[in-house]
Every structure is written in C-alpha cells, then in structure tokens.
N, C-alpha and C. Protein backbone atom coordinates (compact mmCIF):
# COMPACT_ATOMS: atom_id res chain seq x y z
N UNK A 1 59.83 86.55 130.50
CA UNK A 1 61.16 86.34 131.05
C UNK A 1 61.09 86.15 132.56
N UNK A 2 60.13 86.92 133.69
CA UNK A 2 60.21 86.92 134.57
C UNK A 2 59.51 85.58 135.03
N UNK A 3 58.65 85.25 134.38
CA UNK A 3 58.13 83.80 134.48
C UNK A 3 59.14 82.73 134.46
N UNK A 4 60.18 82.35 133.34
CA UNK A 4 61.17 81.43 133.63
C UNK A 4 61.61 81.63 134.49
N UNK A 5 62.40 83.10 134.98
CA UNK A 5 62.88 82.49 136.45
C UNK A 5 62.57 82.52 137.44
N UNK A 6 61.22 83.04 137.17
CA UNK A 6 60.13 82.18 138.87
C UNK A 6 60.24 80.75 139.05
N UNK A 7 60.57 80.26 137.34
CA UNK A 7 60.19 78.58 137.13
C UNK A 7 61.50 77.87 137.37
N UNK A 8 62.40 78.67 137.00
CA UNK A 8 63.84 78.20 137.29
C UNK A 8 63.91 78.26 138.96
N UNK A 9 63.78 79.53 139.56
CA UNK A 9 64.18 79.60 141.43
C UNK A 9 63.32 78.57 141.76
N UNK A 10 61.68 78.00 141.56
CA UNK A 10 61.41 77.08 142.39
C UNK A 10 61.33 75.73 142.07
N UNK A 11 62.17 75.06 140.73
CA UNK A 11 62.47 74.03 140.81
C UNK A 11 63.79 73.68 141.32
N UNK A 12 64.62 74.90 141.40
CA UNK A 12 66.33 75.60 142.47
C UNK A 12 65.48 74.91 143.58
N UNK A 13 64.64 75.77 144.34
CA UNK A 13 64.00 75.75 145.69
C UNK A 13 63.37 74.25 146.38
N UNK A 14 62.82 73.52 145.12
CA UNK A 14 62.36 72.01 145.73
C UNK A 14 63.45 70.76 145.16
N UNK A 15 64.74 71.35 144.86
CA UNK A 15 65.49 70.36 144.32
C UNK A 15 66.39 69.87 145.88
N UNK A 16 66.60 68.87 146.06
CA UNK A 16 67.98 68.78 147.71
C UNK A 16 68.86 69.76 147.37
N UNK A 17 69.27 70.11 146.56
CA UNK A 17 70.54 71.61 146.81
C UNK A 17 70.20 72.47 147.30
N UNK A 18 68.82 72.64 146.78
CA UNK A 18 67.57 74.28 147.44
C UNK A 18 67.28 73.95 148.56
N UNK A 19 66.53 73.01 149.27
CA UNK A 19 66.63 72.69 150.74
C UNK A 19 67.45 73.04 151.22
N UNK A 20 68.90 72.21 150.60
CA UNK A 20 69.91 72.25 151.57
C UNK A 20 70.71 73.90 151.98
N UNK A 21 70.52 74.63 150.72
CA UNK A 21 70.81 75.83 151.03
C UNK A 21 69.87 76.61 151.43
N UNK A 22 68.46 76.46 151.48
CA UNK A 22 67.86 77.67 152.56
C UNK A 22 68.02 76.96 153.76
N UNK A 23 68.28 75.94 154.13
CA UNK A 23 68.75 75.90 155.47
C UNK A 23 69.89 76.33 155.86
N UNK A 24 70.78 77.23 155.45
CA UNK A 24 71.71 77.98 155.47
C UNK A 24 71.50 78.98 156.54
N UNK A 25 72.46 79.94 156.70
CA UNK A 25 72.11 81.41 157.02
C UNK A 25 72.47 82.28 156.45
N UNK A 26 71.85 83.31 156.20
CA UNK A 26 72.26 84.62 155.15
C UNK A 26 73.61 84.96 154.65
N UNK A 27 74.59 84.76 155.80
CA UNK A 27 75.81 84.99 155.56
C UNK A 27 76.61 83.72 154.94
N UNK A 28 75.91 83.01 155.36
CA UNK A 28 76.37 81.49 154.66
C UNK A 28 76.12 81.48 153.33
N UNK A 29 74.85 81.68 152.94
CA UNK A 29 74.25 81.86 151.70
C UNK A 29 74.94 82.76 150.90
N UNK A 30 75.44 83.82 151.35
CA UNK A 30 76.08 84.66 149.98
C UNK A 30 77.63 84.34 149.95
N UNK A 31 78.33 83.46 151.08
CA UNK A 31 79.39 82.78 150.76
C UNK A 31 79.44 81.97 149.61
N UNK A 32 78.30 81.09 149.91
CA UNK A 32 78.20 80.11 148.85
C UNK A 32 78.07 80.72 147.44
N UNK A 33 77.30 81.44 147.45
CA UNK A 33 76.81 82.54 146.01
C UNK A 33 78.44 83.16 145.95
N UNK A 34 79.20 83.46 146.32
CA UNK A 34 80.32 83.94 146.05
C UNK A 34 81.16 83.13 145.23
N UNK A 35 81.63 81.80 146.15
CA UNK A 35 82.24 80.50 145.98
C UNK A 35 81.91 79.91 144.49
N UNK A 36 80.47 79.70 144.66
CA UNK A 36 79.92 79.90 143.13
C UNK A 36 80.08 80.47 142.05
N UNK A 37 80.37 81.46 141.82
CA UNK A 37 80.78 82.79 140.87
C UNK A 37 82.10 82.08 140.78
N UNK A 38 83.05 82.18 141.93
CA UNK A 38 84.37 82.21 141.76
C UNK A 38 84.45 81.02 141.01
N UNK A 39 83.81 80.02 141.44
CA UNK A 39 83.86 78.69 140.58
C UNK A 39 83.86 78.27 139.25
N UNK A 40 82.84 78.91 139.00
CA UNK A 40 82.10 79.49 136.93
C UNK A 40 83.37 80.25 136.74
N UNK A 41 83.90 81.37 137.38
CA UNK A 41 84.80 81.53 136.64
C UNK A 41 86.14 81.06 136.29
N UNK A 42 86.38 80.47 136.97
CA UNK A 42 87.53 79.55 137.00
C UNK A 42 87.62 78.56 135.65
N UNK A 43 85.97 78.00 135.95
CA UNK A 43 85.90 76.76 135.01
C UNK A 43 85.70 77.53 133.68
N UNK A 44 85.22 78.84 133.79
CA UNK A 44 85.37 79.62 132.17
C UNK A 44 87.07 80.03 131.88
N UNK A 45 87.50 80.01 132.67
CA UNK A 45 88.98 80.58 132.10
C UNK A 45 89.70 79.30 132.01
N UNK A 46 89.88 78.57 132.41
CA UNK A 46 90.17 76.89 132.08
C UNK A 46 89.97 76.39 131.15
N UNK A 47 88.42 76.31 131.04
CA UNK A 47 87.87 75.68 129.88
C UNK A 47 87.81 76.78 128.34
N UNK A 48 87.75 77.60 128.37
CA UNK A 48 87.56 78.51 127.37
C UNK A 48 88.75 79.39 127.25
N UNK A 49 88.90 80.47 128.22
CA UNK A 49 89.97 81.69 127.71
C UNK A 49 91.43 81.26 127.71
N UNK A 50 91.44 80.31 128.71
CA UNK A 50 93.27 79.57 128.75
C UNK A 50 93.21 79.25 127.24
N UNK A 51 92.56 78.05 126.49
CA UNK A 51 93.09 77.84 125.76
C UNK A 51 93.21 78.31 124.50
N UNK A 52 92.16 79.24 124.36
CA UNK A 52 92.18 80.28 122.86
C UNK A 52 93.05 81.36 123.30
N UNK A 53 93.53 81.68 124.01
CA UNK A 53 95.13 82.39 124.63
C UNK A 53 95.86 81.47 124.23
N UNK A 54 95.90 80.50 124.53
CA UNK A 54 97.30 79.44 124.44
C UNK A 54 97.62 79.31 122.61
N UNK A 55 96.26 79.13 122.29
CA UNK A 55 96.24 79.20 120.30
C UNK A 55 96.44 80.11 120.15
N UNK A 56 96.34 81.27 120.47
CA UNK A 56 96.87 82.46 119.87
C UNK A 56 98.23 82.76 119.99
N UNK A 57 98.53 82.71 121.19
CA UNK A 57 99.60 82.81 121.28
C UNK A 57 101.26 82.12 120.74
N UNK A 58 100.64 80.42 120.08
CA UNK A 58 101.25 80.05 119.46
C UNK A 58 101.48 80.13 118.39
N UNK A 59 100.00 80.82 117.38
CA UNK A 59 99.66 81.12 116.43
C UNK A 59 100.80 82.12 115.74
N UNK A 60 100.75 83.18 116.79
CA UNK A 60 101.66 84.40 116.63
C UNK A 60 103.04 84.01 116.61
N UNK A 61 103.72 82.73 117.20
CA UNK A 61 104.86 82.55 117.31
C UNK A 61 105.01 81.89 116.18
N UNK A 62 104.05 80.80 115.73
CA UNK A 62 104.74 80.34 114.50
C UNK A 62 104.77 81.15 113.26
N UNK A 63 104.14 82.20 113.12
CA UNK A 63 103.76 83.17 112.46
C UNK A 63 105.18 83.86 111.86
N UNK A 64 105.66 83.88 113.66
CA UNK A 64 106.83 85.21 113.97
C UNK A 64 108.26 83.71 112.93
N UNK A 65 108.11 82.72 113.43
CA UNK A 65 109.31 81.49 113.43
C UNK A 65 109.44 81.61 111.48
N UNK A 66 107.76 81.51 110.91
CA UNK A 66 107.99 81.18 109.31
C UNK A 66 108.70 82.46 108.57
N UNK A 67 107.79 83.60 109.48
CA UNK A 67 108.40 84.67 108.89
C UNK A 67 110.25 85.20 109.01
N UNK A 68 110.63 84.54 110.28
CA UNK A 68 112.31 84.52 109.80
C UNK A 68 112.76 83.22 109.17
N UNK A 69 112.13 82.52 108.86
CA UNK A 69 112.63 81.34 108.10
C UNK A 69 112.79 81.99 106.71
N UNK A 70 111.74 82.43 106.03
CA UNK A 70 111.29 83.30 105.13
C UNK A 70 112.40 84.25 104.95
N UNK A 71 112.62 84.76 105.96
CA UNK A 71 113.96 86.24 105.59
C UNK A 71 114.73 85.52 105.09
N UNK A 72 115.48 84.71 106.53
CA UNK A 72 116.78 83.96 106.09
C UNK A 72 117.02 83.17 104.49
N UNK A 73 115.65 82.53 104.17
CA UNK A 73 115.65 81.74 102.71
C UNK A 73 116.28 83.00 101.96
N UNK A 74 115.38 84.02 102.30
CA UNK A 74 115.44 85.32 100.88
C UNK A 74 117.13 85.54 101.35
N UNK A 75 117.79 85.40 102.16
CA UNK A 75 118.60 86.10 102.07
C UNK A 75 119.80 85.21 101.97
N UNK A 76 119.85 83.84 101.99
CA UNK A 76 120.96 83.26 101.36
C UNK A 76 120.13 82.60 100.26
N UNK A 77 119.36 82.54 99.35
CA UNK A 77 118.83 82.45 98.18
C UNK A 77 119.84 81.87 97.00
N UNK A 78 121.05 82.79 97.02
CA UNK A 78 121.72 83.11 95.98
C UNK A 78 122.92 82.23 96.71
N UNK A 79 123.14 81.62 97.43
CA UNK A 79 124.39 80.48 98.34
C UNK A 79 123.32 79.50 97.51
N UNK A 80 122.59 79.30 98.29
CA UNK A 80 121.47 77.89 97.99
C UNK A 80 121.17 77.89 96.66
N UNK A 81 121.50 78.19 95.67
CA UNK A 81 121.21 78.28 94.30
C UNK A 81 122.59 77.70 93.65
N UNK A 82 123.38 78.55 94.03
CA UNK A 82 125.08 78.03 93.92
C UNK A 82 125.79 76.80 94.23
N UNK A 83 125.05 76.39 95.32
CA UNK A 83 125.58 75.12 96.09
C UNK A 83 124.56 73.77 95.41
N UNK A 84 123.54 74.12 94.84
CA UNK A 84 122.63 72.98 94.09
C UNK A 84 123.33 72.78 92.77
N UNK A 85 123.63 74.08 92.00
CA UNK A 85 124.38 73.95 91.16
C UNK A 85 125.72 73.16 91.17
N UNK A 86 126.49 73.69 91.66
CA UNK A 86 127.62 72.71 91.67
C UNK A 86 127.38 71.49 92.35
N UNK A 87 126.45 70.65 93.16
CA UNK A 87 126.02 69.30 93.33
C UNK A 87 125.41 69.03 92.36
N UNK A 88 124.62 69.35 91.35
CA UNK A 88 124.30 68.98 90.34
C UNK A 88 125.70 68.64 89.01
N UNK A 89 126.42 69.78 89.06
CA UNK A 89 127.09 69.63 87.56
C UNK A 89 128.41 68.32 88.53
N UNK A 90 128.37 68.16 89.57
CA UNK A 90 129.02 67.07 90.72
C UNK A 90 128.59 65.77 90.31
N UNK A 91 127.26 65.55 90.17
CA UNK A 91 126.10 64.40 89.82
C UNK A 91 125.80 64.25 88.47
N UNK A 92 126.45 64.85 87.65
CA UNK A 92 126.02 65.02 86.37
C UNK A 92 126.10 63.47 85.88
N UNK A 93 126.89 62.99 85.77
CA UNK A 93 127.43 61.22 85.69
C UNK A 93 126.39 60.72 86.23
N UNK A 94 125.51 60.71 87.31
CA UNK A 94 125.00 59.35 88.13
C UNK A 94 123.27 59.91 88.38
N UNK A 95 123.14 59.25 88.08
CA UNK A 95 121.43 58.70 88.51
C UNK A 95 121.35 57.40 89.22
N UNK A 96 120.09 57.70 89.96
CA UNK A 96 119.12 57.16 91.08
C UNK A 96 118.66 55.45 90.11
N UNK A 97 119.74 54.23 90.32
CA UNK A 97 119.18 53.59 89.81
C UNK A 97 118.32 52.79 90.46
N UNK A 98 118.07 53.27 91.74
CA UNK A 98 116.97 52.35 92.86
C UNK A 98 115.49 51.89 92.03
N UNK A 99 114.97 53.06 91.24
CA UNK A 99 113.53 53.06 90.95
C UNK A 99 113.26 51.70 89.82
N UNK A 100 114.51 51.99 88.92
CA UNK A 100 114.83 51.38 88.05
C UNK A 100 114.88 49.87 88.06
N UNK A 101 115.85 49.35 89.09
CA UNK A 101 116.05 47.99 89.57
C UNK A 101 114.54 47.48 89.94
N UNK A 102 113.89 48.20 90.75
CA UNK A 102 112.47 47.68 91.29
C UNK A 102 111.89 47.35 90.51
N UNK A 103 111.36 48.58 89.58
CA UNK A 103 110.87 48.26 88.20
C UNK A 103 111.15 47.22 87.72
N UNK A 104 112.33 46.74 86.89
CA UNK A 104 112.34 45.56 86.82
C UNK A 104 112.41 44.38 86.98
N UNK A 105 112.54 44.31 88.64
CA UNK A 105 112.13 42.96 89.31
C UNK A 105 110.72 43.14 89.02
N UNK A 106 109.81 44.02 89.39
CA UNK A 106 108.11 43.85 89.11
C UNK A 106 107.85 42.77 88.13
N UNK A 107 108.94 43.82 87.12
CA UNK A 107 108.18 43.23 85.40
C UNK A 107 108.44 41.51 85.49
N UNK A 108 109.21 41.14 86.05
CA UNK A 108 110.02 39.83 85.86
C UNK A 108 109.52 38.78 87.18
N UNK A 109 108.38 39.59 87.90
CA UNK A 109 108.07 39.03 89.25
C UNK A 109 109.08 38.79 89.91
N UNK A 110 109.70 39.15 90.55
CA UNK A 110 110.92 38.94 91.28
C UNK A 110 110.84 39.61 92.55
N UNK A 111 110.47 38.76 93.69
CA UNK A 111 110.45 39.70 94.96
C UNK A 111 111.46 39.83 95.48
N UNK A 112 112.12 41.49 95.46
CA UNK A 112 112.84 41.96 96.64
C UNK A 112 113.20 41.91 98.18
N UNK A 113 113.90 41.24 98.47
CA UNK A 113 113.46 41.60 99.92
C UNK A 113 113.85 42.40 100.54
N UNK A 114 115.59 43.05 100.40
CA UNK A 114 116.35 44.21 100.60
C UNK A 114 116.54 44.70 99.42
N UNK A 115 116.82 46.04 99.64
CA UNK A 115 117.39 46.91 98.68
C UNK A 115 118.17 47.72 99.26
N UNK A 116 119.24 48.17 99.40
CA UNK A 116 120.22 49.32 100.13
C UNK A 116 121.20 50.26 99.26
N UNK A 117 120.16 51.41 99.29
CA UNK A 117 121.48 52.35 98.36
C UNK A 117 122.83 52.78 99.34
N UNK A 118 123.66 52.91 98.17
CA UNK A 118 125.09 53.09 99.32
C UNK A 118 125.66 53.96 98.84
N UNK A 119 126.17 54.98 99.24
CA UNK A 119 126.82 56.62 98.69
C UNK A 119 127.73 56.68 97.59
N UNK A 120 127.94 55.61 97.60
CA UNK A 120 128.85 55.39 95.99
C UNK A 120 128.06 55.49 94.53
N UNK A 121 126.45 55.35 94.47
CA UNK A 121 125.54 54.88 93.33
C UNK A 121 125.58 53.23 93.53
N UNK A 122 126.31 52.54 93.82
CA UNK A 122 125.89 51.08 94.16
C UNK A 122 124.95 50.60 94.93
N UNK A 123 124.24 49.69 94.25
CA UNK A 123 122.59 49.35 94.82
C UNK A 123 122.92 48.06 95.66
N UNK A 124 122.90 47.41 96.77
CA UNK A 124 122.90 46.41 97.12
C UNK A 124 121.62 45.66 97.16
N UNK A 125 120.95 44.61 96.53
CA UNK A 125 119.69 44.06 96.47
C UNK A 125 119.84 42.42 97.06
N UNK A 126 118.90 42.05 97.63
CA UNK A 126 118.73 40.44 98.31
C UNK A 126 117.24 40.09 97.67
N UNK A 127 117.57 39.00 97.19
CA UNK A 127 116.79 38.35 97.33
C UNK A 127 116.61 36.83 97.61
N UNK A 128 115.41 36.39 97.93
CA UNK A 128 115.39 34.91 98.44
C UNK A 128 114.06 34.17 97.92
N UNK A 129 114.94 32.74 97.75
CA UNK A 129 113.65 31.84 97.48
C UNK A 129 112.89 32.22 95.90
N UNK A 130 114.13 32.73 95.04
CA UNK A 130 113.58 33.22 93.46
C UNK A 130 113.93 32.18 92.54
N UNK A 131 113.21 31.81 91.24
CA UNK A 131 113.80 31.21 90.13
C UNK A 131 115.04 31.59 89.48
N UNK A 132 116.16 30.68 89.61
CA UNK A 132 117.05 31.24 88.69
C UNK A 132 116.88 31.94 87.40
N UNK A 133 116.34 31.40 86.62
CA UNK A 133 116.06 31.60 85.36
C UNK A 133 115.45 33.17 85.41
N UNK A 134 114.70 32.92 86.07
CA UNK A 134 114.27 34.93 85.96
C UNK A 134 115.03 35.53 86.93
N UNK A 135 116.34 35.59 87.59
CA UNK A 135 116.98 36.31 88.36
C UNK A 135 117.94 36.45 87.04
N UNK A 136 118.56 35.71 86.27
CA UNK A 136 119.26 35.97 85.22
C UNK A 136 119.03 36.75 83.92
N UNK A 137 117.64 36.32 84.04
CA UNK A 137 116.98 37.31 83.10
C UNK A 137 116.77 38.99 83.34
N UNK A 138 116.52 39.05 84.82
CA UNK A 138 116.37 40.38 85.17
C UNK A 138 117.77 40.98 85.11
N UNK A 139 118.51 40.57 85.67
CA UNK A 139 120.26 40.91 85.52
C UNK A 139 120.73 41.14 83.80
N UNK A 140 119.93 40.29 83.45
CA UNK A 140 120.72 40.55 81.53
C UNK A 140 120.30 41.94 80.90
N UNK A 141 118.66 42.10 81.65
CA UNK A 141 117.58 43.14 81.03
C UNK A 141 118.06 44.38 81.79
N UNK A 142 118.53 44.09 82.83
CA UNK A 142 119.56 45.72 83.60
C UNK A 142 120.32 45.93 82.83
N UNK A 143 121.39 44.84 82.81
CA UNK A 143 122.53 44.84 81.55
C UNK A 143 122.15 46.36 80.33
N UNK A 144 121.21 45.15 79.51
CA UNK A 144 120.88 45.87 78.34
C UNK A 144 120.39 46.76 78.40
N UNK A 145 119.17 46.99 79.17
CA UNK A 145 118.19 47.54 78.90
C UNK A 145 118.54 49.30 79.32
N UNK A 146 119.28 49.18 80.23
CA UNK A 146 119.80 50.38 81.63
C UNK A 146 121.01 50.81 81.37
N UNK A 147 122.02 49.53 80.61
CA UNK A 147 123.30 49.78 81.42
C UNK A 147 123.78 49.79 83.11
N UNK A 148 122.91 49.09 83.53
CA UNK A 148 123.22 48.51 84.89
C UNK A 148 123.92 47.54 85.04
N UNK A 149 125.09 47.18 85.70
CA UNK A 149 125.91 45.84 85.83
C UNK A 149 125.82 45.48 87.36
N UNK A 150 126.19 44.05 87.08
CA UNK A 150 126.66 44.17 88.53
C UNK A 150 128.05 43.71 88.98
N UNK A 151 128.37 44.47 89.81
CA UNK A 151 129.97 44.69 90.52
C UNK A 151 130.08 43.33 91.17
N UNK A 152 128.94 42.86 92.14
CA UNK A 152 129.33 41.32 92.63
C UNK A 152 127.69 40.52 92.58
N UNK A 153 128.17 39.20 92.58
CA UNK A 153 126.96 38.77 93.03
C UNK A 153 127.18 37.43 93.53
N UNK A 154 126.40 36.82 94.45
CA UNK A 154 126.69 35.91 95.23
C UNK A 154 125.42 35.17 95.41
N UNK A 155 125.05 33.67 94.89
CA UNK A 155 124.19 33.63 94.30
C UNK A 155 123.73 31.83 95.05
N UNK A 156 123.25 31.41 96.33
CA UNK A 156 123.41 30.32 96.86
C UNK A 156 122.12 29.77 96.23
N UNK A 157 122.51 28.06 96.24
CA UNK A 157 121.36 26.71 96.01
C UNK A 157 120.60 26.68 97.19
N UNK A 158 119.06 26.60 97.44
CA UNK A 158 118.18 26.00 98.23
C UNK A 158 117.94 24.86 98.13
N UNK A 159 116.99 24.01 99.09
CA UNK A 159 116.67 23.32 98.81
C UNK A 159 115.58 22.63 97.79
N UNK A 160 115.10 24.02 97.36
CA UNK A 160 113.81 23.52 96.48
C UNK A 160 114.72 23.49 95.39
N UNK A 161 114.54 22.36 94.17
CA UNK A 161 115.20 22.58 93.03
C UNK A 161 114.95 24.04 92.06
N UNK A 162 116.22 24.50 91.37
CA UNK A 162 115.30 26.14 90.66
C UNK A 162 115.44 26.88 91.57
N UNK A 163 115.29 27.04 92.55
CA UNK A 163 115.31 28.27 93.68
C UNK A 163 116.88 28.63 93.97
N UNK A 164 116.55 29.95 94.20
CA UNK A 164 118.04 30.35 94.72
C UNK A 164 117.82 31.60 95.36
N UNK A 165 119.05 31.71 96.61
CA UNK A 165 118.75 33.16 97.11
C UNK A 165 120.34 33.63 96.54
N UNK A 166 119.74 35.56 96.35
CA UNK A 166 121.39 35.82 95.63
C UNK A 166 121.15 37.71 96.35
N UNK A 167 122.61 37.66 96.31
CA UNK A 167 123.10 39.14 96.82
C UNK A 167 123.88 39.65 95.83
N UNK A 168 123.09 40.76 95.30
CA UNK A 168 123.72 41.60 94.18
C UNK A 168 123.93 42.89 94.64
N UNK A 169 125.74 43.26 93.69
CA UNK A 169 125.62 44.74 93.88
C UNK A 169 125.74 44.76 92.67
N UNK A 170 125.07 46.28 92.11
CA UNK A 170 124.63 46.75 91.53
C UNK A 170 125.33 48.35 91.00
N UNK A 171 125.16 48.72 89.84
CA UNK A 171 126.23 49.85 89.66
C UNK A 171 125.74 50.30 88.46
C-alpha cells in the first residue's frame, strides 16, 4: 500500500500541477489542499447526495399523495359504486357503435377518413374517393346486420366514374 502512494505522490510530483504546486509556499499549499477538499466535496454533494435526497424525498411524497388517494377511494367507494350504477341502468338502451361501424368498413374495404362520436350515440363518419356500390353495401350490412341506420347521409359525385365521397350519420 505504501508503495502505491510513493507511486501515486511522484507521478503528482513530475506532472505540471506538481511543479506548479511545490513552487508554492507552505501556506499557499495547504490553501490549495483546503480549496481542494472543499471542491470534492461540493462535487460529491451535487453529483451524488443532492440527488438521492431529491429521490427520496419525492419518493416519500408520492408515497404520502397514493396513500390519500387510497383513503379517499376507500371512503367514497360506496358514492362511486352508486353513481356507475345509475349511469349504467341510464345507458342501458345504447351501446358504443364506433367499434362496430369500423369493423365493417374493414370487412367491405372502405376507408374512413373521419369518424366523430357525438353525445347523443350518433356516429358521424366521412368518407372520400369510395365505390358506391360498397358504401351501399356497408350501409345495408349496418342496417341488417347491427340495426344501425342512418339519420342522414349526404352522398356527392367525383370525378372518377363509381367514386363518391359521402357524410353519414349514423344511429
């Protein structure tokens, strides 16, 4: 052990920093050795203890935040159980026919370009640049297939023959 840092002080000693500090003076020299210390420690509490303080300390707060989230759930539990209920037996009539409509444009190749649900259960859908013939078909197969109608539809000529862009609502 005492050998490395014979080997460590005199490659310290012939490096320009080691020059430059034994040309110092004693009192200079243990300034610097001070300055030094103070330095390392700085860059250890910066680099290291600030921020595993800073994680901990957040650690503990979100800790403290889930655990009253947690109370509060437990303790209106029985509101929030009540209030799903009656939005449910509210919704009993209506389902989500968004998934549905997609689905069957897929099956029928039919690209979507909008789709907009609207708080009523009415689906508003666009599309552009489709074959008639399978936009009618997909509309008949909602019809039947779903019981999906549609409330309006608005249905313009392009220029390509067969093509059409159309705005459907949906219900």
């Amino acid at each position: 052990m005492n050998r490395l840092t014979d080997d460590a002080l005199r490659v310290f000693s012939n490096s320009p920093l080691g020059r430059w500090y034994a040309q110092k003076e004693p009192v200079e020299q243990r300034i610097i050795l001070w300055l030094g210390f103070v330095i390392c420690l700085a860059i250890l509490w910066v680099g290291a203890w600030k921020p595993v303080s800073d994680w901990r300390d957040m650690s503990v707060n979100q800790q403290h935040n889930t655990q009253a989230l947690f109370d509060w759930l437990r303790s209106n539990e029985a509101a929030a159980r009540q209030a799903a209920e009656s939005t449910n037996r509210g919704n009993a009539g209506r389902r989500s026919i968004t998934p549905v409509v997609t689905k069957a444009a897929a099956v029928h190749k039919i690209t979507v370009n909008r789709l907009q649900p609207e708080a009523n259960g009415i689906v508003s859908v666009s599309v552009q640049k489709q074959p008639f013939n399978k936009i009618v078909a997909w509309v008949v197969q909602l019809e039947e297939n779903n019981g999906i109608s549609v409330v309006r539809a608005n249905i313009d000529g392009i220029e390509v023959p067969g093509l059409v862009n159309a705005q459907l609502r949906l219900n």
